[in-house]
N, C-alpha and C. Protein backbone atom coordinates (compact mmCIF):
# COMPACT_ATOMS: atom_id res chain seq x y z
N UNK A 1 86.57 89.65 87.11
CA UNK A 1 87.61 90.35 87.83
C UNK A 1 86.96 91.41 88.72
N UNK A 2 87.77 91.76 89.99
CA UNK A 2 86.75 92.33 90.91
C UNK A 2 87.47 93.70 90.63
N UNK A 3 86.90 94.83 91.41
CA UNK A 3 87.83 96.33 90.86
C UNK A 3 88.85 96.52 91.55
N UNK A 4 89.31 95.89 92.55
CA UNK A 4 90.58 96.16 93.53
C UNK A 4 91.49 95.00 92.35
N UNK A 5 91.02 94.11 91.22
CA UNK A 5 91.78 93.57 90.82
C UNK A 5 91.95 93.97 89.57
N UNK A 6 91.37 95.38 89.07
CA UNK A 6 91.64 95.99 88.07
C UNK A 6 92.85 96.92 87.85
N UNK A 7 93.63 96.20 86.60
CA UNK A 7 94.85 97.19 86.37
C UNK A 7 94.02 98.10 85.10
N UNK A 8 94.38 99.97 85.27
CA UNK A 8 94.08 100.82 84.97
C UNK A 8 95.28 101.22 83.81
N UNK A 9 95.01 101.73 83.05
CA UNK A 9 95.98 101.91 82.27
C UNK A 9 96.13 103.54 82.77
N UNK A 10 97.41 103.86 82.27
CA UNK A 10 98.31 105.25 83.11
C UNK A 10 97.26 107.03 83.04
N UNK A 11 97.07 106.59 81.95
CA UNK A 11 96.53 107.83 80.46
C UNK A 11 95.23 107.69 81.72
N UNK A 12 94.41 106.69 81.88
CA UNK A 12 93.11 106.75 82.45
C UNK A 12 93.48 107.14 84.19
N UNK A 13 94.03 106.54 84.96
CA UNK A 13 94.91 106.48 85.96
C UNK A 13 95.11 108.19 86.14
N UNK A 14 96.29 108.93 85.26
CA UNK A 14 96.47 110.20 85.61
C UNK A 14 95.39 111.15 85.34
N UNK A 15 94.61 110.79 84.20
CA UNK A 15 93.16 111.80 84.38
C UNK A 15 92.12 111.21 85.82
N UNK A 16 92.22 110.22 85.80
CA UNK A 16 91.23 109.92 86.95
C UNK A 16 91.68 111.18 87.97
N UNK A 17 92.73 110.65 88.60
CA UNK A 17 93.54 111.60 89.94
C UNK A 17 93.65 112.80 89.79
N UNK A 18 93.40 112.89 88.68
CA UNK A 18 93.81 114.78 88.56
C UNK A 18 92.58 115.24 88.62
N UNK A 19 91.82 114.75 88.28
CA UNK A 19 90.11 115.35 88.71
C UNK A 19 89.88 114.89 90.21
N UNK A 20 90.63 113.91 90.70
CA UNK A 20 90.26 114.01 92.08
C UNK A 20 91.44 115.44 92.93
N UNK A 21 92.38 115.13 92.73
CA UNK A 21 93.22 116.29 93.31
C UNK A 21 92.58 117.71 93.08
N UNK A 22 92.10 118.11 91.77
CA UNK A 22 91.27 119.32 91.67
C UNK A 22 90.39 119.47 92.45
N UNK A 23 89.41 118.43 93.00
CA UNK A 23 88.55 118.61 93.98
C UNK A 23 88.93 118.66 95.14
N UNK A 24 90.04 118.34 95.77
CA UNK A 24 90.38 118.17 96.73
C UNK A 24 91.26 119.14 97.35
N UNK A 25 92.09 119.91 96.76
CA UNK A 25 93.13 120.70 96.44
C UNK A 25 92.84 121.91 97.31
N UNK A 26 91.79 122.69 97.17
CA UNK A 26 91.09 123.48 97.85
C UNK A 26 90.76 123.34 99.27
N UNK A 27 90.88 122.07 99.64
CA UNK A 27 91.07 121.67 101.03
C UNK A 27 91.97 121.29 101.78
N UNK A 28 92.77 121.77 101.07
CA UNK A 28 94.52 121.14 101.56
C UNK A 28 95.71 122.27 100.92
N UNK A 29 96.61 121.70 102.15
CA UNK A 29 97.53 122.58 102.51
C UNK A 29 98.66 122.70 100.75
N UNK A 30 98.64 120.98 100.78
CA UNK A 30 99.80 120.13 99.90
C UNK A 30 98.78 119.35 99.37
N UNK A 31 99.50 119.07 98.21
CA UNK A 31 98.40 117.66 97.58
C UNK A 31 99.46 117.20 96.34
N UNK A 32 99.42 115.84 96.47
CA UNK A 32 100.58 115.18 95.46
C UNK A 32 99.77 113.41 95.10
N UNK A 33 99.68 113.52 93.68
CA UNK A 33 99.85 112.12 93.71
C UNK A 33 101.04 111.08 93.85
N UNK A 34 100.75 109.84 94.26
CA UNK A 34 102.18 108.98 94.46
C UNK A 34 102.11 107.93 94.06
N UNK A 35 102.87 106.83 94.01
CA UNK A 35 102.37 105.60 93.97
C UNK A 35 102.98 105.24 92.40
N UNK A 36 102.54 104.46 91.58
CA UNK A 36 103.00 103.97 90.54
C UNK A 36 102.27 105.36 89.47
N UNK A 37 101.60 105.94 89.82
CA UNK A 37 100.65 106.95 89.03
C UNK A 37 102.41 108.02 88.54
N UNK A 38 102.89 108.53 90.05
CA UNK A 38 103.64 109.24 90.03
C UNK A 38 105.12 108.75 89.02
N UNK A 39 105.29 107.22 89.48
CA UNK A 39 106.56 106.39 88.81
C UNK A 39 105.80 106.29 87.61
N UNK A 40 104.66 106.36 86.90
CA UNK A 40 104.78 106.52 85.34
C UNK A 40 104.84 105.20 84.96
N UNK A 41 104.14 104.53 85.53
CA UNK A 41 104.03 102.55 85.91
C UNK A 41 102.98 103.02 84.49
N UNK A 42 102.82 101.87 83.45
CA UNK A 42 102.34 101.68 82.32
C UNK A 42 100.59 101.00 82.43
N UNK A 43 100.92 100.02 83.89
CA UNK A 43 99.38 99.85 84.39
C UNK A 43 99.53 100.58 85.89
N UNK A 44 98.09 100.77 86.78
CA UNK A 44 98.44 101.33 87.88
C UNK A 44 96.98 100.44 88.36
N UNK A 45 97.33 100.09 89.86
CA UNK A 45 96.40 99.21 90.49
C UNK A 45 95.74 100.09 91.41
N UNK A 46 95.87 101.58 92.13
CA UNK A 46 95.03 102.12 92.67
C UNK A 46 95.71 103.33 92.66
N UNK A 47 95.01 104.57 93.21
CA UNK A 47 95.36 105.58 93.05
C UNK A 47 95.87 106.04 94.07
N UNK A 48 97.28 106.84 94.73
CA UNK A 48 97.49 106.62 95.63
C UNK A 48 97.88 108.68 95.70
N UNK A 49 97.21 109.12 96.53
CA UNK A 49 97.24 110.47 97.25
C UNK A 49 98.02 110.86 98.34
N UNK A 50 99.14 111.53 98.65
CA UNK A 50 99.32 112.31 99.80
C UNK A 50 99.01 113.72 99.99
N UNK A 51 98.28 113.84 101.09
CA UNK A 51 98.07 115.36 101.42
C UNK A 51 98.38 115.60 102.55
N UNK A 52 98.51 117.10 103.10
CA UNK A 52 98.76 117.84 104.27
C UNK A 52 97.01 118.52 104.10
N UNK A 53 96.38 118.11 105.11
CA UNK A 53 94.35 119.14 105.39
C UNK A 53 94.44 120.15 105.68
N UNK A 54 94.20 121.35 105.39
CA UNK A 54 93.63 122.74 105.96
C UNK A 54 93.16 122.51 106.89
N UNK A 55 93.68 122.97 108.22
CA UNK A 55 92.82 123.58 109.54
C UNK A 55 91.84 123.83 109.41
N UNK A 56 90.64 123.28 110.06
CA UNK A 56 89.30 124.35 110.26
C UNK A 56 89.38 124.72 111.42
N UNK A 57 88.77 126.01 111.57
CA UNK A 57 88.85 127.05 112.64
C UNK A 57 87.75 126.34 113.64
N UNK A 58 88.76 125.97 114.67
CA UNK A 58 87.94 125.59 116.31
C UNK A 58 86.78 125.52 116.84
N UNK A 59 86.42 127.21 116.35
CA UNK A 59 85.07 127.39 116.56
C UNK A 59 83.62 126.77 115.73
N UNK A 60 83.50 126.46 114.75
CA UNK A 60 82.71 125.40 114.02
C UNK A 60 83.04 123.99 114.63
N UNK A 61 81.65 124.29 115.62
CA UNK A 61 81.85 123.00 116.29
C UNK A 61 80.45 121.94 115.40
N UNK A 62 80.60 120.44 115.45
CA UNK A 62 79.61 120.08 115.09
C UNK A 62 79.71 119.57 113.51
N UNK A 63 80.98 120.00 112.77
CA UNK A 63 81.38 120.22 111.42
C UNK A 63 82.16 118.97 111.07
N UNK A 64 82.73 118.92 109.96
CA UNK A 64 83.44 117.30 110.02
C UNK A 64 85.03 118.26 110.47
N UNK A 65 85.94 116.89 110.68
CA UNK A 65 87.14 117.66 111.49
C UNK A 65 87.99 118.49 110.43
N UNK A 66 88.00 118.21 108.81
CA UNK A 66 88.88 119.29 108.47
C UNK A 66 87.80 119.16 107.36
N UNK A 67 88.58 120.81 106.61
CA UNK A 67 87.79 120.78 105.34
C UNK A 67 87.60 119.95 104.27
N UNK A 68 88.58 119.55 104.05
CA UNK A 68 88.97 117.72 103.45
C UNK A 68 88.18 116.75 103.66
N UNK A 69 87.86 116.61 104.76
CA UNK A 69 86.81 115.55 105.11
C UNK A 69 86.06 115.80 104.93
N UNK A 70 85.18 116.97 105.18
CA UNK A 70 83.83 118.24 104.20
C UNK A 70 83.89 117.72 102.55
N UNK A 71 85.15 117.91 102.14
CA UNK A 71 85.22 117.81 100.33
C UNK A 71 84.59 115.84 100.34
N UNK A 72 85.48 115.12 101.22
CA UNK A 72 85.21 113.38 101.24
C UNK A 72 83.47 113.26 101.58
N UNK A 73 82.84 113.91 102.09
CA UNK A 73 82.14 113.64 102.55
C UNK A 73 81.13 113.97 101.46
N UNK A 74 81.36 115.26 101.00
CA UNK A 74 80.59 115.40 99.61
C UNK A 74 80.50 114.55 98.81
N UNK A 75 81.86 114.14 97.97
CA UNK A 75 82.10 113.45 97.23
C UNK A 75 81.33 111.67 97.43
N UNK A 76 81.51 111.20 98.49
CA UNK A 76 80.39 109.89 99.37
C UNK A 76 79.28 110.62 98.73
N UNK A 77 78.46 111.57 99.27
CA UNK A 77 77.24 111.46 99.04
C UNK A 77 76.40 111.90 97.31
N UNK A 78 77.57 111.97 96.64
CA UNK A 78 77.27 112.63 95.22
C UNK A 78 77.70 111.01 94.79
N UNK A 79 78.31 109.55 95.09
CA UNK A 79 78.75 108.80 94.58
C UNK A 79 79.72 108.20 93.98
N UNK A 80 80.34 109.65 94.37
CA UNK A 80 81.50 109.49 93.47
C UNK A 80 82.80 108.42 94.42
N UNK A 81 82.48 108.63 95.72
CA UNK A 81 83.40 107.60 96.17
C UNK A 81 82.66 106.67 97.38
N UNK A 82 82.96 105.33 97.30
CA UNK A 82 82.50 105.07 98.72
C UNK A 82 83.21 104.58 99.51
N UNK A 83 83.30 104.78 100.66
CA UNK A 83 84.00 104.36 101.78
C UNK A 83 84.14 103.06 102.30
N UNK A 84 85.70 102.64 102.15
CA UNK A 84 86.44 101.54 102.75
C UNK A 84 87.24 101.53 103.85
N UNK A 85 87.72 103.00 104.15
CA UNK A 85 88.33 102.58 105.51
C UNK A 85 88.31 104.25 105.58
N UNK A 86 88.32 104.74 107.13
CA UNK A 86 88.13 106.01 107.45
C UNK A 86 89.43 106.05 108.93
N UNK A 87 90.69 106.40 108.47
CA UNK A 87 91.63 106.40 109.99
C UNK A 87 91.81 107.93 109.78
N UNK A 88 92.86 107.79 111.33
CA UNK A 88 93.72 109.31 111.56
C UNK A 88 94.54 109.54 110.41
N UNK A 89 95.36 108.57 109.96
CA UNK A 89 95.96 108.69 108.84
C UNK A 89 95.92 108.23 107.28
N UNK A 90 94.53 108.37 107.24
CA UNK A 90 94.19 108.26 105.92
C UNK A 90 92.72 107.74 105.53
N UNK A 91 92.63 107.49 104.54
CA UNK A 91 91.27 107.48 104.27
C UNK A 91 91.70 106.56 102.53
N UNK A 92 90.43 105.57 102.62
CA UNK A 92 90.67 104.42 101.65
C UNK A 92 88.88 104.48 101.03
N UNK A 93 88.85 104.43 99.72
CA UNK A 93 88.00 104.69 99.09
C UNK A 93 87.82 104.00 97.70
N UNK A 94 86.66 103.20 97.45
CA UNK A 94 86.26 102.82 95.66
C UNK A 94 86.15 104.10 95.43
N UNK A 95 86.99 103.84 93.76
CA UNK A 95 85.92 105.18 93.31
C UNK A 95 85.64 104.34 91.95
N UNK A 96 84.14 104.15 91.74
CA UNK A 96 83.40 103.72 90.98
C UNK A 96 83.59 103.91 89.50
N UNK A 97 83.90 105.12 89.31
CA UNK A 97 84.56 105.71 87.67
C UNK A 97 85.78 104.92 87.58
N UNK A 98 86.66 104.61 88.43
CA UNK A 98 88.07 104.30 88.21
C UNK A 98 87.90 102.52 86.81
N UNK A 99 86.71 101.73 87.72
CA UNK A 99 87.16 101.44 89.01
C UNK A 99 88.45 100.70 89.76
N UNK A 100 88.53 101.35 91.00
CA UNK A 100 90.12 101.52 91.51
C UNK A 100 89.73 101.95 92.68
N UNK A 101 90.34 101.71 93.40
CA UNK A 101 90.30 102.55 94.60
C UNK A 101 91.32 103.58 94.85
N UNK A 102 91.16 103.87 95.41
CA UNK A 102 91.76 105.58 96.05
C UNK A 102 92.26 105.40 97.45
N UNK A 103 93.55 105.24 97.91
CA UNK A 103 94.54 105.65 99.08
C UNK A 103 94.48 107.12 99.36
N UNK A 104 94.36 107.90 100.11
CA UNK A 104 94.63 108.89 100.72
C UNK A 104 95.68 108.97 101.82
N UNK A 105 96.61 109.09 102.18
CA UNK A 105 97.45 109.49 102.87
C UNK A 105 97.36 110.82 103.23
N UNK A 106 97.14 110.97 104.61
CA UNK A 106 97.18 112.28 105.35
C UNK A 106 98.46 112.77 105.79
N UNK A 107 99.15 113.41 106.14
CA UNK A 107 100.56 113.92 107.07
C UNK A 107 100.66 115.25 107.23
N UNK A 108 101.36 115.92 107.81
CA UNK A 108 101.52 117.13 107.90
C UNK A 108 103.22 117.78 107.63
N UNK A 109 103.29 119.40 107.49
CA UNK A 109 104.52 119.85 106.46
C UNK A 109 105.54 119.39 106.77
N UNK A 110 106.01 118.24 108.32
CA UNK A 110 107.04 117.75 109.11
C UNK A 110 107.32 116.67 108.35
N UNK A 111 106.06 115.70 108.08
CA UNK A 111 106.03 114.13 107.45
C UNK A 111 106.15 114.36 106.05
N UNK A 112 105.94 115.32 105.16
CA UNK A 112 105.23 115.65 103.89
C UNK A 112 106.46 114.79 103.02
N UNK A 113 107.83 115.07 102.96
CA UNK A 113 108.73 114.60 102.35
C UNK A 113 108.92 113.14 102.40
N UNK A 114 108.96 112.78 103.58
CA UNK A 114 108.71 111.00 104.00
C UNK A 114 107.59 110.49 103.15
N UNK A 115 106.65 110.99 103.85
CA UNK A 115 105.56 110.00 103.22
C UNK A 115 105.33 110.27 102.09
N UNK A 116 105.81 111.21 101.09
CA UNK A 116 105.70 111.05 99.57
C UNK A 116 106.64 110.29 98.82
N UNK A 117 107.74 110.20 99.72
CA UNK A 117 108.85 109.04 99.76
C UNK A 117 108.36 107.46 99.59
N UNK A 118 107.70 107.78 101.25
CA UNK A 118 107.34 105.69 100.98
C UNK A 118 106.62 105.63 100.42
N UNK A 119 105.03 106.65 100.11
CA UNK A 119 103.90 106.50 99.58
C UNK A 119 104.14 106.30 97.68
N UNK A 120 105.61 106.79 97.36
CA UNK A 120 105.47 107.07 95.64
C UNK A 120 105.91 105.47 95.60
N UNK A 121 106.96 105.03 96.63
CA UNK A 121 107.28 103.43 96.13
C UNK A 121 108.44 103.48 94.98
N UNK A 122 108.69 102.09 94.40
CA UNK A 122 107.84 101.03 94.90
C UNK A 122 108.14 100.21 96.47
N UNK A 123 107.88 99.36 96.75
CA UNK A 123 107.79 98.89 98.27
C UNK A 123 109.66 98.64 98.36
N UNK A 124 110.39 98.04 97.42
CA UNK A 124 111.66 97.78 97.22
C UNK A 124 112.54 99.14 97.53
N UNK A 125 111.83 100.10 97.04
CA UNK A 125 112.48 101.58 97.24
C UNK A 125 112.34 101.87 98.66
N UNK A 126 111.35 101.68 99.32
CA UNK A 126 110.85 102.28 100.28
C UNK A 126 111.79 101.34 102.03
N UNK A 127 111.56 100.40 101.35
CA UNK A 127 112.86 99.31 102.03
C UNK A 127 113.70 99.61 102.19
N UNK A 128 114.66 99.69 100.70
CA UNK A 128 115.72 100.50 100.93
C UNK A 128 116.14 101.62 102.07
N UNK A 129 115.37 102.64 101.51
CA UNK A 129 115.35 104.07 102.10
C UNK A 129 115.73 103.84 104.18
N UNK A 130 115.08 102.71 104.20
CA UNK A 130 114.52 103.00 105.72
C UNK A 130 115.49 101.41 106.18
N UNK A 131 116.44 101.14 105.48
CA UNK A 131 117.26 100.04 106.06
C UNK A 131 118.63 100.73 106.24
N UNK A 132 119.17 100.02 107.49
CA UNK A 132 120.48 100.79 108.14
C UNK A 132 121.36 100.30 106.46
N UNK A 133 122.22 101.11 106.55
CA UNK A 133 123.58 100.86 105.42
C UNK A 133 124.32 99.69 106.26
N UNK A 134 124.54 99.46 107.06
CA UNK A 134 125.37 97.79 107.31
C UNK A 134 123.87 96.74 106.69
N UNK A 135 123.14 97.08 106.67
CA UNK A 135 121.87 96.27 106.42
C UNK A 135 122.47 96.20 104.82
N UNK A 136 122.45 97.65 103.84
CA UNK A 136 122.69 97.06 102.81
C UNK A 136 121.57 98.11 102.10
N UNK A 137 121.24 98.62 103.50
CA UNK A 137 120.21 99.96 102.65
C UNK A 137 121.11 101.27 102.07
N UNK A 138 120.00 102.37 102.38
CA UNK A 138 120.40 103.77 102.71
C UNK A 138 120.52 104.33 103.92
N UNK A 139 120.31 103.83 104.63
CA UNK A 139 119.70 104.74 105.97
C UNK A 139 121.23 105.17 106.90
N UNK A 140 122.05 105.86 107.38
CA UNK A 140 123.23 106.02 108.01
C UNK A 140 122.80 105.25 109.23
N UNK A 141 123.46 104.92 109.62
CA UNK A 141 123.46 104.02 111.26
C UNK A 141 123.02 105.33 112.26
N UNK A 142 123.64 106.29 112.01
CA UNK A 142 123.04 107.11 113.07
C UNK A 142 121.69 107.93 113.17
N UNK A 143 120.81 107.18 111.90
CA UNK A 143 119.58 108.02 111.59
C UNK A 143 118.59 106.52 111.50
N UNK A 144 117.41 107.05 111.72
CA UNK A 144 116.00 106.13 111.51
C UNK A 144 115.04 107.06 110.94
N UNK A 145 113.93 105.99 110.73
CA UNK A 145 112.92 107.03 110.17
C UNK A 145 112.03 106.16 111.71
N UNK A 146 111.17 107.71 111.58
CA UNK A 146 110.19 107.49 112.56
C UNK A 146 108.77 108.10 112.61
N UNK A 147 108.00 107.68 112.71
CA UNK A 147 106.49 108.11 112.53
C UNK A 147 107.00 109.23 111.37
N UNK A 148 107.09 108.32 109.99
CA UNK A 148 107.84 109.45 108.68
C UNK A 148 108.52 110.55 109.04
N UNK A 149 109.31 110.52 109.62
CA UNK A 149 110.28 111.72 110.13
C UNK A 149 111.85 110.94 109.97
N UNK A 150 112.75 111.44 109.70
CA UNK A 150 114.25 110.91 109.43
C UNK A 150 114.23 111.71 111.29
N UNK A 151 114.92 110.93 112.09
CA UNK A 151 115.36 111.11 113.50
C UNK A 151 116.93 110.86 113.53
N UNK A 152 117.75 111.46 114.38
CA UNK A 152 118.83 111.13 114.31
C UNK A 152 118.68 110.83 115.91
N UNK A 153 119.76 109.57 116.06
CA UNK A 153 119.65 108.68 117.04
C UNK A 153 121.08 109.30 117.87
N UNK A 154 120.34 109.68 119.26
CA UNK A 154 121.31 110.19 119.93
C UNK A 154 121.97 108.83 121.37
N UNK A 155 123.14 108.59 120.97
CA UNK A 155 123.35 107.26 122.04
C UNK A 155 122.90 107.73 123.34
N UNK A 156 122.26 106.96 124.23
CA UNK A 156 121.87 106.44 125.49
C UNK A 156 120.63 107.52 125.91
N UNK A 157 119.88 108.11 124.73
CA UNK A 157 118.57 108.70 124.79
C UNK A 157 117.43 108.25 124.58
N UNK A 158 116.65 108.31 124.75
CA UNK A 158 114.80 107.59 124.74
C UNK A 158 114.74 107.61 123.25
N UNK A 159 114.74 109.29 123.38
CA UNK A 159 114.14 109.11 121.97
C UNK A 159 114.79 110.54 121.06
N UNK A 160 114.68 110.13 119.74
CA UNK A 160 115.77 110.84 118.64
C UNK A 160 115.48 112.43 118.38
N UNK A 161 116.39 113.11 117.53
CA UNK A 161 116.08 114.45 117.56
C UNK A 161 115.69 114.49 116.06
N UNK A 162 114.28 114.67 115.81
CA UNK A 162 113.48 114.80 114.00
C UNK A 162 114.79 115.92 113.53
N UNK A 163 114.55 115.45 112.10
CA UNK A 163 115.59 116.12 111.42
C UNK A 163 115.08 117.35 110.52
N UNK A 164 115.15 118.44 110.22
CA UNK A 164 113.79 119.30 109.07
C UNK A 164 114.26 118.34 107.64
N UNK A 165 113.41 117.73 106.80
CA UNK A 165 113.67 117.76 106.13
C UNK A 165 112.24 117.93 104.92
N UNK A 166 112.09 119.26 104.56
CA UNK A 166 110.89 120.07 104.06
C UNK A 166 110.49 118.95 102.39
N UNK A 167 111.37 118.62 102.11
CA UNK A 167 110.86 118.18 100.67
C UNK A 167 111.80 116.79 99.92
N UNK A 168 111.44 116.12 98.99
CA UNK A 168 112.30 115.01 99.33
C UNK A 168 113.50 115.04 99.13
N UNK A 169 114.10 115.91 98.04
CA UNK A 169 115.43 116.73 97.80
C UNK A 169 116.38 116.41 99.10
N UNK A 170 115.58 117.04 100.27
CA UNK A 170 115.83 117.29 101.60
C UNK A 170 116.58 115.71 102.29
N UNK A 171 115.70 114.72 101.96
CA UNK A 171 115.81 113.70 102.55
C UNK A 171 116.99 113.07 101.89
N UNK A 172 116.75 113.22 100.86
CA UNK A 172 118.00 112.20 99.77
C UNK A 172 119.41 112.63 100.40
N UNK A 173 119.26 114.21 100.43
CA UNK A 173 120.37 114.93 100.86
C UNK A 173 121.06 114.30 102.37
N UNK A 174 119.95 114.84 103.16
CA UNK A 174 120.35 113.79 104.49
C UNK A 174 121.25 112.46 104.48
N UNK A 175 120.81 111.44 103.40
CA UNK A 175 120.90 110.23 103.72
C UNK A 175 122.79 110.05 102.72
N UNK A 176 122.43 111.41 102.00
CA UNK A 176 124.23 111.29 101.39
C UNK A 176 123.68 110.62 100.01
N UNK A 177 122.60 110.36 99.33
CA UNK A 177 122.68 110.15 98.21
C UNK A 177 122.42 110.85 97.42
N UNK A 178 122.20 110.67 95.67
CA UNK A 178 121.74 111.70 94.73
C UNK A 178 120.10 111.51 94.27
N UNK A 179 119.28 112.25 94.33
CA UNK A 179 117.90 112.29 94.30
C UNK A 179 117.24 111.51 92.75
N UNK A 180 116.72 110.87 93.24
CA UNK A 180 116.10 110.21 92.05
C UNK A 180 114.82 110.24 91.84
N UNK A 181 114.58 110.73 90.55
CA UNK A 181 112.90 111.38 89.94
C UNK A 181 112.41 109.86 90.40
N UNK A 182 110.74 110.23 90.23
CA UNK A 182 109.93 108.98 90.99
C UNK A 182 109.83 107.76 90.23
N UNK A 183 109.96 107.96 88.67
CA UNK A 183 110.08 107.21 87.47
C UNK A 183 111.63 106.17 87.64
N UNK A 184 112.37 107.50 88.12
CA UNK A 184 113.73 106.31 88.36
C UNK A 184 113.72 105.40 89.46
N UNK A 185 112.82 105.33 90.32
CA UNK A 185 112.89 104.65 91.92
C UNK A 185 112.53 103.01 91.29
């Protein structure tokens, strides 16, 4: 069995992540695990992270782009993780102790509620959430989600007006339903 095809049991799963979030934590604004870790899933197939990065100050030129990527970059060269995919929005990683790999999800305090939304899952939830209600979802006809932002759709405009919605409380609220812990999704 290869390690992307290793199911982790929960107990190992939530200590894994929590020693990664401790390391990481310090470099970030927000930091949440998600994914089946968060739903309290009995096996878990990878570890799945959302964060908001700490700014680094402009002037350190030459540096990696946030402090976060400073902490990733450590962590690569101590072994503890190696690199599978490096984007704007996220960062995908073995981590050899697991073994499992590691999702990172990046966003910032606008996206933070969304993407801990789609990122906690499961994919059926996340469907839901983001299908119009004549569809059979949640979503009001007059709202979308967009680059993880709930937008409300203004007729015969380009493009929608983002909605604040700071935390997921926020979002559920929006959409007119009652909030459900990540275990219940």
């Amino acid at each position: 069995m290869s390690a992307t095809e290793t199911r982790l049991a929960l107990i190992h799963a939530q200590s894994l992540s929590a020693a990664l979030i401790r390391e990481l934590a310090p470099a970030c604004v927000r930091i949440c695990v998600a994914g089946s870790i968060r739903r309290r899933q009995p096996t878990i197939g990878d570890i799945e992270i959302v964060a908001i990065p700490a700014e680094r100050p402009r002037l350190l030129i030459g540096r990696p782009a946030t402090p976060l990527d400073e902490v990733l970059i450590g962590l690569e060269g101590a072994g503890r993780l190696e690199r599978l995919h490096w984007g704007p929005k996220g960062r995908r990683f073995f981590v050899p102790d697991g073994p499992c790999n590691l999702d990172l999800h990046l966003c910032t305090p606008e996206t933070w509620a969304c993407c801990l939304l789609i990122r906690t899952g499961p994919a059926a939830f996340g469907h839901r959430l983001v299908t119009p209600r004549r569809l059979g979802g949640w979503m009001p006809d007059r709202l979308r989600m967009q680059d993880l932002r709930l937008v409300s759709q203004i007729p015969g405009a380009l493009a929608g007006v983002p909605l604040a919605t700071p935390e997921e409380e926020d979002v559920f609220g929006v959409l007119g339903i009652d909030y459900l812990q990540p275990w219940e999704r």
